[in-house]
PDB file of N, CA and C in Angstrom:
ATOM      1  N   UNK A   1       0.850  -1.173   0.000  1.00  0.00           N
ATOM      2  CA  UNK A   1       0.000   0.000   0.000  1.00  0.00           C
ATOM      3  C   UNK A   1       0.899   1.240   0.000  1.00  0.00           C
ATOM      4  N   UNK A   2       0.790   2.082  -1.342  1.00  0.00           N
ATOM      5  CA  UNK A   2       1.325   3.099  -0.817  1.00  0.00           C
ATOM      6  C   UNK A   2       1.067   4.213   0.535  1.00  0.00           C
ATOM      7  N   UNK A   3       2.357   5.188   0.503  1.00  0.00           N
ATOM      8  CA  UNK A   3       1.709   5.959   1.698  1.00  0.00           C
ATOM      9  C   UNK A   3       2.489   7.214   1.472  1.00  0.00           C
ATOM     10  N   UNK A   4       3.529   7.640   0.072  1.00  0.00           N
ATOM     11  CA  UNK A   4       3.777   8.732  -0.832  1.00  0.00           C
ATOM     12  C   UNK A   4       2.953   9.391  -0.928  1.00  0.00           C
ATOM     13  N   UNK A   5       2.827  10.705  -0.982  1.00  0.00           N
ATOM     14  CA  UNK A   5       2.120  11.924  -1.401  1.00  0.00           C
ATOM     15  C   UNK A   5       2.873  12.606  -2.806  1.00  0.00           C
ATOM     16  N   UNK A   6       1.968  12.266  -3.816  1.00  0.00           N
ATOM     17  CA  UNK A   6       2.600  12.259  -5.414  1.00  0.00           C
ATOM     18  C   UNK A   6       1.688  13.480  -5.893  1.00  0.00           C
ATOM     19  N   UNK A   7       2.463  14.272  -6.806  1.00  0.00           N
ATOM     20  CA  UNK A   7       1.576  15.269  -7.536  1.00  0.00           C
ATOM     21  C   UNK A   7       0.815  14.316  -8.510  1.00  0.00           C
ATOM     22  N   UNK A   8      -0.523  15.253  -8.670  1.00  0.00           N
ATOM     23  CA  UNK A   8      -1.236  14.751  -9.917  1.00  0.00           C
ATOM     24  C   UNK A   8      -0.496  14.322 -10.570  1.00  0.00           C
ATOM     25  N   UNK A   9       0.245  15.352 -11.403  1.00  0.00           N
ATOM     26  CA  UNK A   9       0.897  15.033 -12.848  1.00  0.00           C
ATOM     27  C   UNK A   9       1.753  13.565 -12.961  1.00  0.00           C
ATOM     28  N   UNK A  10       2.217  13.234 -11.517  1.00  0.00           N
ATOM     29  CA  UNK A  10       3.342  12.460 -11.729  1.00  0.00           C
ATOM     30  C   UNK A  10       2.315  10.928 -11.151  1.00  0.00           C
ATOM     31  N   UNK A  11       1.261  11.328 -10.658  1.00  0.00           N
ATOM     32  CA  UNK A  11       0.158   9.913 -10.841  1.00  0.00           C
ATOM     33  C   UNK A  11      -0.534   9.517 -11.850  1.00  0.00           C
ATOM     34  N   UNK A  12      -0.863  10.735 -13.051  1.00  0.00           N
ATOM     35  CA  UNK A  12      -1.171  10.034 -13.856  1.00  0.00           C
ATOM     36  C   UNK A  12       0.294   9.562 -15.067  1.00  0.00           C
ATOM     37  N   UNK A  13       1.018   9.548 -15.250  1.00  0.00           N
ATOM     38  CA  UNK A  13       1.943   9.305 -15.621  1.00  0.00           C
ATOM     39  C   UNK A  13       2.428   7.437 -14.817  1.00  0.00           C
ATOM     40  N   UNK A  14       2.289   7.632 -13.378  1.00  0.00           N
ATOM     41  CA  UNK A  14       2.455   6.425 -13.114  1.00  0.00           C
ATOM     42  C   UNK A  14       1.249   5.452 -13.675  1.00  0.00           C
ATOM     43  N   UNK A  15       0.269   5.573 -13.143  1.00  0.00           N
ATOM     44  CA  UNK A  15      -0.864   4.766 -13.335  1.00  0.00           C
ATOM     45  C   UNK A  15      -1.257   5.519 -14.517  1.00  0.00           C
ATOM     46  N   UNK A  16      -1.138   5.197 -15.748  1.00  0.00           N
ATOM     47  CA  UNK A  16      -2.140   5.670 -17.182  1.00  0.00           C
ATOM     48  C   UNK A  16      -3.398   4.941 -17.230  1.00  0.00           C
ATOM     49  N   UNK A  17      -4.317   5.873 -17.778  1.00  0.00           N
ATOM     50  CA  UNK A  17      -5.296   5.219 -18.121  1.00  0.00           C
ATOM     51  C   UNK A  17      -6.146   4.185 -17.434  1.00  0.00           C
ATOM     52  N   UNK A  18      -5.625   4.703 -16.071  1.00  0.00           N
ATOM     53  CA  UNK A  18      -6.405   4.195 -15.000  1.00  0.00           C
ATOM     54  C   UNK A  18      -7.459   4.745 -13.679  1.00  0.00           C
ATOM     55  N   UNK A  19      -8.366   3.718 -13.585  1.00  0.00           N
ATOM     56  CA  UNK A  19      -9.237   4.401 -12.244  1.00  0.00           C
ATOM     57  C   UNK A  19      -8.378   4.379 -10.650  1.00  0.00           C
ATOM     58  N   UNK A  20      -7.687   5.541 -10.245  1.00  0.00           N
ATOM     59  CA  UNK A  20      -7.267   5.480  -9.314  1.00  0.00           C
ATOM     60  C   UNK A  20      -7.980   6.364  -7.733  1.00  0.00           C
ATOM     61  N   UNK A  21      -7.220   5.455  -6.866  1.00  0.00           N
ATOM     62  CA  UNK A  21      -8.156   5.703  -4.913  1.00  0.00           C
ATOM     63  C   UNK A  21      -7.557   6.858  -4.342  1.00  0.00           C
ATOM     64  N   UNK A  22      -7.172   8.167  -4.231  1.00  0.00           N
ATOM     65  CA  UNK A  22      -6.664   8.983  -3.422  1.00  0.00           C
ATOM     66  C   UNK A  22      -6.839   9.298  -2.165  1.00  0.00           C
ATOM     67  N   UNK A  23      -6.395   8.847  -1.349  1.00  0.00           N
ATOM     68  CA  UNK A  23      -6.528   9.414   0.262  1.00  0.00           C
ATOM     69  C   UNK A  23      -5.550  10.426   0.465  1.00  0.00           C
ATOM     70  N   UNK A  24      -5.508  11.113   1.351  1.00  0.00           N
ATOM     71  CA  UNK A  24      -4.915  12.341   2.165  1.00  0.00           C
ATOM     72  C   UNK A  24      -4.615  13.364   0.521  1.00  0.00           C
ATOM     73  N   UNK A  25      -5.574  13.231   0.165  1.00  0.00           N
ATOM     74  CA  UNK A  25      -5.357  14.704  -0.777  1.00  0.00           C
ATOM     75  C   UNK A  25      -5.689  15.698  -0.878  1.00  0.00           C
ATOM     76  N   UNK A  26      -5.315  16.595  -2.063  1.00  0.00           N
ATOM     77  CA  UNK A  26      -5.901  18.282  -1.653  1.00  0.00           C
ATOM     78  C   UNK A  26      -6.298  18.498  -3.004  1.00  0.00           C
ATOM     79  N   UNK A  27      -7.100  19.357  -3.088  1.00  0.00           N
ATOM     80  CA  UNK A  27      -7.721  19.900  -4.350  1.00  0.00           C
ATOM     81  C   UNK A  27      -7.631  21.243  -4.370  1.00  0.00           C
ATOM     82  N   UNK A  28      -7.638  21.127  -6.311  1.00  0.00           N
ATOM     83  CA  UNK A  28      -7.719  22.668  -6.607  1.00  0.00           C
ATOM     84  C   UNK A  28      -9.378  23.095  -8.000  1.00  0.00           C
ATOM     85  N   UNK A  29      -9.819  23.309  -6.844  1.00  0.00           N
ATOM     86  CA  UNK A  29     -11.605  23.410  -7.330  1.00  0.00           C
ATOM     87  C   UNK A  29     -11.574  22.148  -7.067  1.00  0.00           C
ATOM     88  N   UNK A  30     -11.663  20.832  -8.157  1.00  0.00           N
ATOM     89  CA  UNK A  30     -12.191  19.486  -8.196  1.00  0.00           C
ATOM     90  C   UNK A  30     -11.506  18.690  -8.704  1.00  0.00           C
ATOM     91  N   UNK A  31      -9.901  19.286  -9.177  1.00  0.00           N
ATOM     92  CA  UNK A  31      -9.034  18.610  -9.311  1.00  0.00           C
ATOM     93  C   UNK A  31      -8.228  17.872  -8.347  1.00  0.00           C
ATOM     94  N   UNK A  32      -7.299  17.052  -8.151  1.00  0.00           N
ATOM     95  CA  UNK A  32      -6.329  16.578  -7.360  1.00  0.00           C
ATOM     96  C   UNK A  32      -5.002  17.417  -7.507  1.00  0.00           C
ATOM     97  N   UNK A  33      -4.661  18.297  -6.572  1.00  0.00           N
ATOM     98  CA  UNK A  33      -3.377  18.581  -7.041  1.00  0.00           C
ATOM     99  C   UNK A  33      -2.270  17.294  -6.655  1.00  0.00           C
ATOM    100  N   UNK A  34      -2.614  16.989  -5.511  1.00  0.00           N
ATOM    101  CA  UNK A  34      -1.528  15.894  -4.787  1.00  0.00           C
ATOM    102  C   UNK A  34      -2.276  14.728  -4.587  1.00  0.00           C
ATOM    103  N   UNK A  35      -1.751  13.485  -3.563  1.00  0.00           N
ATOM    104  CA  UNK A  35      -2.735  12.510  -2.858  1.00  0.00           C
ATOM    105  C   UNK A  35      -2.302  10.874  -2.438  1.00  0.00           C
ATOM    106  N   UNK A  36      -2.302  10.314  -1.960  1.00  0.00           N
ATOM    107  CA  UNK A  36      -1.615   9.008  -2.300  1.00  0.00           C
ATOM    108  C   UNK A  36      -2.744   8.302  -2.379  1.00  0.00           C
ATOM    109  N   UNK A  37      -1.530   7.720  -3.525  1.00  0.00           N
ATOM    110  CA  UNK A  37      -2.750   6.378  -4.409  1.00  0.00           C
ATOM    111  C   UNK A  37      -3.096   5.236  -3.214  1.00  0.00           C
ATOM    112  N   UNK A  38      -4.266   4.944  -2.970  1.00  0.00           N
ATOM    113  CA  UNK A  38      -4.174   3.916  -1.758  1.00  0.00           C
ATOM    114  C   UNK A  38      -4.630   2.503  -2.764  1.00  0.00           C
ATOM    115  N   UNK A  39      -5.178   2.684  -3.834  1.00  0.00           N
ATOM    116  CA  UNK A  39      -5.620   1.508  -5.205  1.00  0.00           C
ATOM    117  C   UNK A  39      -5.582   2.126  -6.020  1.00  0.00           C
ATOM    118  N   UNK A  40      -5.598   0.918  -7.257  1.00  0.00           N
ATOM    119  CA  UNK A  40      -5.520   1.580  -8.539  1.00  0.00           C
ATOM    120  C   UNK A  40      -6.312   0.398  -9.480  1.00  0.00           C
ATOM    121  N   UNK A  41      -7.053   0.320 -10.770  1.00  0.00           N
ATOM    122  CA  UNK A  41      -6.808  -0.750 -11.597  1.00  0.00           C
ATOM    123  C   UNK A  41      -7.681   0.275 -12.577  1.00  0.00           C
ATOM    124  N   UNK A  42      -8.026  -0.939 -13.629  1.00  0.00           N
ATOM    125  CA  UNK A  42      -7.928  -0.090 -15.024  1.00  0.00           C
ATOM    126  C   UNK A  42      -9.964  -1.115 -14.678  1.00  0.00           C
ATOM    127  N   UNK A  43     -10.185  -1.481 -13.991  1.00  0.00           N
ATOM    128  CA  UNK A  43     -11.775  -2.314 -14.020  1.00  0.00           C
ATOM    129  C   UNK A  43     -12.635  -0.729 -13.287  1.00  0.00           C
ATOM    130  N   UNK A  44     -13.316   0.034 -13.318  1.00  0.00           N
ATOM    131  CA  UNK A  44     -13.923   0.874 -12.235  1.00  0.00           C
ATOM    132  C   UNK A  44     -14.887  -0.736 -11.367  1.00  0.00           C
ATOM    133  N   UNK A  45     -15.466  -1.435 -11.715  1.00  0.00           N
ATOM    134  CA  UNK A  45     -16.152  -1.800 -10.874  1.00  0.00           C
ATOM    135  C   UNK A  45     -15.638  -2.480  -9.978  1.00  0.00           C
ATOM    136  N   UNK A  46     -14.607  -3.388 -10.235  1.00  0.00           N
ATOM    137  CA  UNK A  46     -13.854  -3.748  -9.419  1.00  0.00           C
ATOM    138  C   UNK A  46     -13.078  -3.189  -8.165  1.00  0.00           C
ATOM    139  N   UNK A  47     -13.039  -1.749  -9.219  1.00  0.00           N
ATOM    140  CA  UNK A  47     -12.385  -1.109  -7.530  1.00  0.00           C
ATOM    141  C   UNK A  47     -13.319  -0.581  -7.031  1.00  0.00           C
ATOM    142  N   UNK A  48     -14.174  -0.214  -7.370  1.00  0.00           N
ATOM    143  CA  UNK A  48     -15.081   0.080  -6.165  1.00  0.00           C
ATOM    144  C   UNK A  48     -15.757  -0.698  -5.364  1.00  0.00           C
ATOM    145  N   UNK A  49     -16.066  -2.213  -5.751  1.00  0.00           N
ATOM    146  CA  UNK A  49     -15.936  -3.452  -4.610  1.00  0.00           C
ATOM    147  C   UNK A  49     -14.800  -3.354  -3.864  1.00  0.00           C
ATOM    148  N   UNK A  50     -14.151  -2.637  -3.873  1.00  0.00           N
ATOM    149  CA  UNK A  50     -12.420  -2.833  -2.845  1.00  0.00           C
ATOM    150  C   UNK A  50     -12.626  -1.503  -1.952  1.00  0.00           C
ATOM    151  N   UNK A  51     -13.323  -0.314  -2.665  1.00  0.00           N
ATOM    152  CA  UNK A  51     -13.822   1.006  -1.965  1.00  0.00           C
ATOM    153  C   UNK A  51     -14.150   0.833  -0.105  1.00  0.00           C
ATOM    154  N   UNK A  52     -14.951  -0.364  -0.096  1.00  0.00           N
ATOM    155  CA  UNK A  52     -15.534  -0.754   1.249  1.00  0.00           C
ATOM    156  C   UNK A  52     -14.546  -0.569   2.123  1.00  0.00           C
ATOM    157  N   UNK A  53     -13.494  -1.312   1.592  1.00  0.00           N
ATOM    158  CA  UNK A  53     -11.959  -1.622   2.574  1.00  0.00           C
ATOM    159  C   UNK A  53     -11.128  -0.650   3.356  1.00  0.00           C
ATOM    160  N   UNK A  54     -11.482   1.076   2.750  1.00  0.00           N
ATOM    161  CA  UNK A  54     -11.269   1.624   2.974  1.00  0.00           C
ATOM    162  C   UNK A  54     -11.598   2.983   3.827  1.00  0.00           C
ATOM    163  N   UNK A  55     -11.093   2.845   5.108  1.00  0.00           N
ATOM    164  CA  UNK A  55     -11.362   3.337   6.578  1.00  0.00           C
ATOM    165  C   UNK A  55     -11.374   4.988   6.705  1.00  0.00           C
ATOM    166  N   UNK A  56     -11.158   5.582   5.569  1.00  0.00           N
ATOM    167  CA  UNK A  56     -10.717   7.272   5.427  1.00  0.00           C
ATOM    168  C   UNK A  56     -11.324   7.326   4.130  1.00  0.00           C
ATOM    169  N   UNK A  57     -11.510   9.157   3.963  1.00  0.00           N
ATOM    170  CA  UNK A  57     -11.902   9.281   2.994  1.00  0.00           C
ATOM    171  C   UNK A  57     -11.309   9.951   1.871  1.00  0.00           C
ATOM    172  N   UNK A  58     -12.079   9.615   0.644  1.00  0.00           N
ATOM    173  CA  UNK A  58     -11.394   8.973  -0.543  1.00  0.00           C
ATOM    174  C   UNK A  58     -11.458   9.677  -1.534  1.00  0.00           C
ATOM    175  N   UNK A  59     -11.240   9.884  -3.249  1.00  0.00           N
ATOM    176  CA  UNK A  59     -11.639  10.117  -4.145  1.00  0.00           C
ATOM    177  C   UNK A  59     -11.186   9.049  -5.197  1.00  0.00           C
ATOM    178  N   UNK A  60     -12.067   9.353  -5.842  1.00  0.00           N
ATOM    179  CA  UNK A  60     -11.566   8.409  -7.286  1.00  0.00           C
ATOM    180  C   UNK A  60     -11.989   9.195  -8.630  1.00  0.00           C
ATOM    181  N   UNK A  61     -10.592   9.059  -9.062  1.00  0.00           N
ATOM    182  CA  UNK A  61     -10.450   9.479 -10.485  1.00  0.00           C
ATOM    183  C   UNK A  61     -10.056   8.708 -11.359  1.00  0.00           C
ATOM    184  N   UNK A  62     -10.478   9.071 -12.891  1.00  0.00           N
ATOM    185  CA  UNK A  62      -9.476   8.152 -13.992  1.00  0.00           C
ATOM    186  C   UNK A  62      -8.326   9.256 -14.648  1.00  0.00           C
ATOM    187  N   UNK A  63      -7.340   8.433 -14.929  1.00  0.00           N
ATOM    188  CA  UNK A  63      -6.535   9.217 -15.231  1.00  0.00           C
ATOM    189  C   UNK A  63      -6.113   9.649 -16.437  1.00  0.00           C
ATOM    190  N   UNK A  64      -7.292   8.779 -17.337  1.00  0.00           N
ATOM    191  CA  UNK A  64      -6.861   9.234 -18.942  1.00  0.00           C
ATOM    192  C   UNK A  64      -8.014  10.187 -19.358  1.00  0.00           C
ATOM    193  N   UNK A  65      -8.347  10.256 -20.942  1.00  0.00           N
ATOM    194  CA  UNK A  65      -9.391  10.921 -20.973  1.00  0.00           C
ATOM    195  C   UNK A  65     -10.375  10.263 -21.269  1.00  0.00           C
ATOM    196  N   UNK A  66     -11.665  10.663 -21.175  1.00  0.00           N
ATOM    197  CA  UNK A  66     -13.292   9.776 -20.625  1.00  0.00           C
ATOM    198  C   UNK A  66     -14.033   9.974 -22.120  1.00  0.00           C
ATOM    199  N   UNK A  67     -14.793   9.603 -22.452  1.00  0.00           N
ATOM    200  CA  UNK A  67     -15.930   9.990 -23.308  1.00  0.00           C
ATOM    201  C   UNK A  67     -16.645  11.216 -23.303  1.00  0.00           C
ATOM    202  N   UNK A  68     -17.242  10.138 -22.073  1.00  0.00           N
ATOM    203  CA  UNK A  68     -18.381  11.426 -21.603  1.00  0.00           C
ATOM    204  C   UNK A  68     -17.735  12.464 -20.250  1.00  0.00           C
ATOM    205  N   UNK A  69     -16.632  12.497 -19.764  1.00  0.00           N
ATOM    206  CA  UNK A  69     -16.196  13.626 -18.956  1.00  0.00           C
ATOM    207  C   UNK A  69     -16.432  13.796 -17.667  1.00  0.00           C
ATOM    208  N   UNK A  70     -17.382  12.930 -17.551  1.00  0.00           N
ATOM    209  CA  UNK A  70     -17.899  12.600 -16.046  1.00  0.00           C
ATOM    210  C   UNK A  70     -17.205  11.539 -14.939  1.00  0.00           C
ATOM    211  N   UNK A  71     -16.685  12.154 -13.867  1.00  0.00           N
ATOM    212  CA  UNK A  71     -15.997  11.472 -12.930  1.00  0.00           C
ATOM    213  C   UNK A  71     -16.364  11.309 -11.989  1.00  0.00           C
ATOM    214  N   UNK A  72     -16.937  10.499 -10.759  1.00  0.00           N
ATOM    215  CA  UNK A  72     -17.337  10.582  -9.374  1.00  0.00           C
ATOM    216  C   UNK A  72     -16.535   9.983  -8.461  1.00  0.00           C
ATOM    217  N   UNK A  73     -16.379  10.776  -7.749  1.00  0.00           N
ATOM    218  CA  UNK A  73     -15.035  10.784  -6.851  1.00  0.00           C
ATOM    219  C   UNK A  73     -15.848  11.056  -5.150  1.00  0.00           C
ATOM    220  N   UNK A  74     -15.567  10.213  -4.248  1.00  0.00           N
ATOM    221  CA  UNK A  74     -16.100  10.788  -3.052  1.00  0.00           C
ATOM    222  C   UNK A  74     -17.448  11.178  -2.928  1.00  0.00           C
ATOM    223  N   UNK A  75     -17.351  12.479  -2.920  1.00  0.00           N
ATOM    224  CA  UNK A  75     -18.626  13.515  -2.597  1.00  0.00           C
ATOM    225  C   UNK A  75     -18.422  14.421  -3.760  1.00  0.00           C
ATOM    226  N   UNK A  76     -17.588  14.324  -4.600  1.00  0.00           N
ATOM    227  CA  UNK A  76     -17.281  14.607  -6.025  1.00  0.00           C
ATOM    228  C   UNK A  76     -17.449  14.508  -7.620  1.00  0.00           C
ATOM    229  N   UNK A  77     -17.802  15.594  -8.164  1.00  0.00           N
ATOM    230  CA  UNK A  77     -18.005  15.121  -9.460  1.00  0.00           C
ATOM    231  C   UNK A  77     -17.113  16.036 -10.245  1.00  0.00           C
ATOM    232  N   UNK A  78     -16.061  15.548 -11.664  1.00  0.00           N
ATOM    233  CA  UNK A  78     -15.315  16.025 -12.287  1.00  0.00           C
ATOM    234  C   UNK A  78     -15.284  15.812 -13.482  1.00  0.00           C
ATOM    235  N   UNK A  79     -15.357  17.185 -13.929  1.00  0.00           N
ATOM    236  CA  UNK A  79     -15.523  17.242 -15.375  1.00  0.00           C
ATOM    237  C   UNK A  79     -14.304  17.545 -16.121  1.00  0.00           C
ATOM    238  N   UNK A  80     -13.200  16.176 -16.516  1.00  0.00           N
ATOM    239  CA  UNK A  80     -12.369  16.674 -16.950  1.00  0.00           C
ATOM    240  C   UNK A  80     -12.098  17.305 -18.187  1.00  0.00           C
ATOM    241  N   UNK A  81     -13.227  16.954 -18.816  1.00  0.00           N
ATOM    242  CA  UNK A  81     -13.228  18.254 -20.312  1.00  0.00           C
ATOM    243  C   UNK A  81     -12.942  19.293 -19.771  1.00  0.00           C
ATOM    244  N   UNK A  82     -13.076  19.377 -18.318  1.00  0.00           N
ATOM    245  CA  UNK A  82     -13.406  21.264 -17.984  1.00  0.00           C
ATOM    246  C   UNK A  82     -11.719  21.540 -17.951  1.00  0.00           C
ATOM    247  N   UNK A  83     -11.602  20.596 -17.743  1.00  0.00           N
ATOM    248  CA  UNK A  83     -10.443  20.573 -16.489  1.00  0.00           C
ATOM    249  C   UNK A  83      -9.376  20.778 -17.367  1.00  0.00           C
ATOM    250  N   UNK A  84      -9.543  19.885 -18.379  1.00  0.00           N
ATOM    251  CA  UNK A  84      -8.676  20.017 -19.821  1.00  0.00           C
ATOM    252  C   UNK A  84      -8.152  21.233 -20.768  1.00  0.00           C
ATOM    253  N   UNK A  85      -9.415  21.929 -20.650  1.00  0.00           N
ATOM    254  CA  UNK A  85      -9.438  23.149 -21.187  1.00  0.00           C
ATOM    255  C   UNK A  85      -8.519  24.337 -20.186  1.00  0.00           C
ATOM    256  N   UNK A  86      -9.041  24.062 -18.867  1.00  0.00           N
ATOM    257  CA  UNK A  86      -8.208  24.967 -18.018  1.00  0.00           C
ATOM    258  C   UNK A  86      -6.881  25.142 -18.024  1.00  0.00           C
ATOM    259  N   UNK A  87      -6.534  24.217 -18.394  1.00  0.00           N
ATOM    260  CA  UNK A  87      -5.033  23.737 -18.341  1.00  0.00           C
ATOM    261  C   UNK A  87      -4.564  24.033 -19.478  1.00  0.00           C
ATOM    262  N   UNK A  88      -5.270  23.926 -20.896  1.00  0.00           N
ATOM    263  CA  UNK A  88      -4.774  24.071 -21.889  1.00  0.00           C
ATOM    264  C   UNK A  88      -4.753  25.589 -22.435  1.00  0.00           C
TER     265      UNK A  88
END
């Protein structure tokens, strides 16, 4: 289990194209700036059967880009089209 505190940039780079678990993170609006990965896999349903396991609270993001743009994370919803554009 990790227990690193990784910038965004350098989590999605580790984990591509994957649905990943963030605990102890911080946001900027509804992004992740930081966070450690506590899971990761490329199934969403699967990890969120594993979600239970986890005693703190959480977000989940994917780390590539989506179709439809819609992410639910926590108590969170992220629109990384938005997010995309901001950046770009």
């Amino acid at each position: 289990m990790a227990t690193e505190k990784l910038p965004w940039e350098e989590i999605k780079q580790k984990y591509p194209d994957e649905w990943v678990v963030l605990v102890d993170y911080e946001l900027d609006g509804d992004i992740p700036t930081n966070g450690v990965v506590r899971d990761h896999g490329s199934v969403k349903k699967e990890l969120y059967q594993r979600l239970r396991l986890i005693n703190e609270e959480w977000f989940v993001i994917y780390t590539g880009r989506m179709r439809r743009g819609l992410v639910m994370g926590g108590l969170y919803a992220v629109d990384l089209e938005d997010a995309d554009r901001a950046e770009g």
